[in-house]
Protein backbone atom coordinates (compact mmCIF):
# COMPACT_ATOMS: atom_id res chain seq x y z
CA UNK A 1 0.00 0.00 0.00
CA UNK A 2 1.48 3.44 -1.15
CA UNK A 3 2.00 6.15 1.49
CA UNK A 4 -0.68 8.15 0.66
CA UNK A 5 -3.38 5.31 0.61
CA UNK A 6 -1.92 4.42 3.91
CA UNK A 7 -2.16 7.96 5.29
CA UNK A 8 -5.74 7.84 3.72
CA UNK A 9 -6.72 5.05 5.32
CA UNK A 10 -5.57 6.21 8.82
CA UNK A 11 -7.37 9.13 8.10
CA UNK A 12 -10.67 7.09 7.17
CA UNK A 13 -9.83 5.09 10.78
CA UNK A 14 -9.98 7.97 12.93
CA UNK A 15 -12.92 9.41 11.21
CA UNK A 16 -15.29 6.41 11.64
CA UNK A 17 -13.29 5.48 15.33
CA UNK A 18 -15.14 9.20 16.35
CA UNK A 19 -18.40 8.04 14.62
CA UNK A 20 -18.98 5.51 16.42
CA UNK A 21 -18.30 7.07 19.39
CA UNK A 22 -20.66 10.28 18.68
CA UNK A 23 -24.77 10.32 18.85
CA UNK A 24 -24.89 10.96 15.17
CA UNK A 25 -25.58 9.15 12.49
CA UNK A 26 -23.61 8.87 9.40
CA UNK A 27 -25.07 11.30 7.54
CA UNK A 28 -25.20 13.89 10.13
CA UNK A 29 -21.15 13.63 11.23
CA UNK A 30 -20.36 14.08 7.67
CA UNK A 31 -22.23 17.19 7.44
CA UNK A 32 -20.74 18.45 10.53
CA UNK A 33 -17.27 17.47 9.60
CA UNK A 34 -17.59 18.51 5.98
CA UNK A 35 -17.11 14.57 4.60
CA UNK A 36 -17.53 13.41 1.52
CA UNK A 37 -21.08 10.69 2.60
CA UNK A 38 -19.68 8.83 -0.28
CA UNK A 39 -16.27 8.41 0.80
CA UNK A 40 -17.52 7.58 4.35
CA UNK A 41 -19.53 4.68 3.33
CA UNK A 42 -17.03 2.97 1.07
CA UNK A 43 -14.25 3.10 3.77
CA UNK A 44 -16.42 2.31 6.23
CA UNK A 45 -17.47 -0.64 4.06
CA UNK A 46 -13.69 -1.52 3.40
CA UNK A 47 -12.81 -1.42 6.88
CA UNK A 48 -15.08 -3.96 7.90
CA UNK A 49 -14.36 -5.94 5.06
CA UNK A 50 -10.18 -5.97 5.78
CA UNK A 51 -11.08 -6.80 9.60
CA UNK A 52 -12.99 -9.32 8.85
CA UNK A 53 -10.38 -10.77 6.52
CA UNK A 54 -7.88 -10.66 9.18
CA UNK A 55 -10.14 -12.26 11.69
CA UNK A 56 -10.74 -9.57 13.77
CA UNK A 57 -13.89 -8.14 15.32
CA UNK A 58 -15.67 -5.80 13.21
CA UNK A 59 -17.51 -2.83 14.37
CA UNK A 60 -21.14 -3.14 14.87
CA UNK A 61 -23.32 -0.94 12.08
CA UNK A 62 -25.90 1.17 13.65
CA UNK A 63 -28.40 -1.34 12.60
CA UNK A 64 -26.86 -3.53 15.41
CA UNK A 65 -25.83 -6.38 12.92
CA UNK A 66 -22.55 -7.78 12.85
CA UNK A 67 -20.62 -9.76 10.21
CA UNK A 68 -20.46 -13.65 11.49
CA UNK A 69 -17.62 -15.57 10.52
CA UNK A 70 -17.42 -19.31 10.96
CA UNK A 71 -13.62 -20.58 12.30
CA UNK A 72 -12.99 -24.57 11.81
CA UNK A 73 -12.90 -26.29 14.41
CA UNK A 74 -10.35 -28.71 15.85
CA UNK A 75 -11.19 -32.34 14.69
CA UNK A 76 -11.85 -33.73 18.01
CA UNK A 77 -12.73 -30.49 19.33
CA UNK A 78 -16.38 -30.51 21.12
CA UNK A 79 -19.54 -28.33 18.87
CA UNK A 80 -18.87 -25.58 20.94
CA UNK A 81 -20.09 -21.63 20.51
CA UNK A 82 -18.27 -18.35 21.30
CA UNK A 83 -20.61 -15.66 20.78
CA UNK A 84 -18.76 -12.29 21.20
CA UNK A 85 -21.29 -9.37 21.91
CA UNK A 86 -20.84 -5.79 20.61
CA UNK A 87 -19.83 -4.38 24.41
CA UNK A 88 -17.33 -7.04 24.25
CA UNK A 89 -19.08 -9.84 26.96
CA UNK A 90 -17.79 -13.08 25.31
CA UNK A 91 -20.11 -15.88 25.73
CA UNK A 92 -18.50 -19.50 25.25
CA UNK A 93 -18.87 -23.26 25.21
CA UNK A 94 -22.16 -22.27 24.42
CA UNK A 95 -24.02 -26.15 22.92
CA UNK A 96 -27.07 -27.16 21.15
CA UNK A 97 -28.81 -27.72 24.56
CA UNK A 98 -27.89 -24.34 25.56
CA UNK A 99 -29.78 -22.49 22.67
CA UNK A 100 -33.11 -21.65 24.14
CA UNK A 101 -31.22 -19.77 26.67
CA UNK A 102 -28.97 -18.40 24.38
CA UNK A 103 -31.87 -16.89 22.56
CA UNK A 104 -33.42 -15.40 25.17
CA UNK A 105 -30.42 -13.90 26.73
CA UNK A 106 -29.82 -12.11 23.04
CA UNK A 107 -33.25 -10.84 22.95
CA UNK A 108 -32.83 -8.51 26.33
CA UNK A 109 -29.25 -7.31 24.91
């Protein structure tokens, strides 16, 4: 990556990093910070995308959906579940008899 996509892309970072951490929506920090809505919305698209290559947690949209990404699992490894929540609670060893509560749990978050 050249220097100046790199220096982009930092920029991009810190733009959507105080975002996410402002009351506004999209549309309304880019008006206040005189942004480019386009520009916003494809790096904040790419972002995700390269963090989700990498395997790392992505930051939750505003609608509250997350990208899921499946890992393999070890061969002789349990069917265990790690669900890792957007305020960063991890729940794990989660199994299929464990689902109903699961479920319900999820739907007071």
């Amino acid at each position: 990556m050249g220097k100046s996509r790199q220096a982009l892309r930092c920029y991009w970072e810190q733009q959507l990093k105080q975002w996410k951490s402002s009351e506004n929506s999209g549309v309304r920090y880019c008006q206040q910070h005189n942004l480019d809505y386009g520009q916003f919305g494809y790096w904040k698209r790419k972002l995700s995308e390269v963090a989700a290559d990498q395997g790392e947690p992505t930051a939750v949209s505003r609608s509250g959906f997350v990208r899921v990404v499946q890992h393999p699992q070890h061969k002789h490894a349990p069917s265990e579940l790690t669900i890792t929540l957007p305020n960063g609670v991890v729940l794990s060893g989660i199994n299929t008899t464990q689902l109903d509560i699961i479920v319900q749990l999820l739907g007071r978050v």
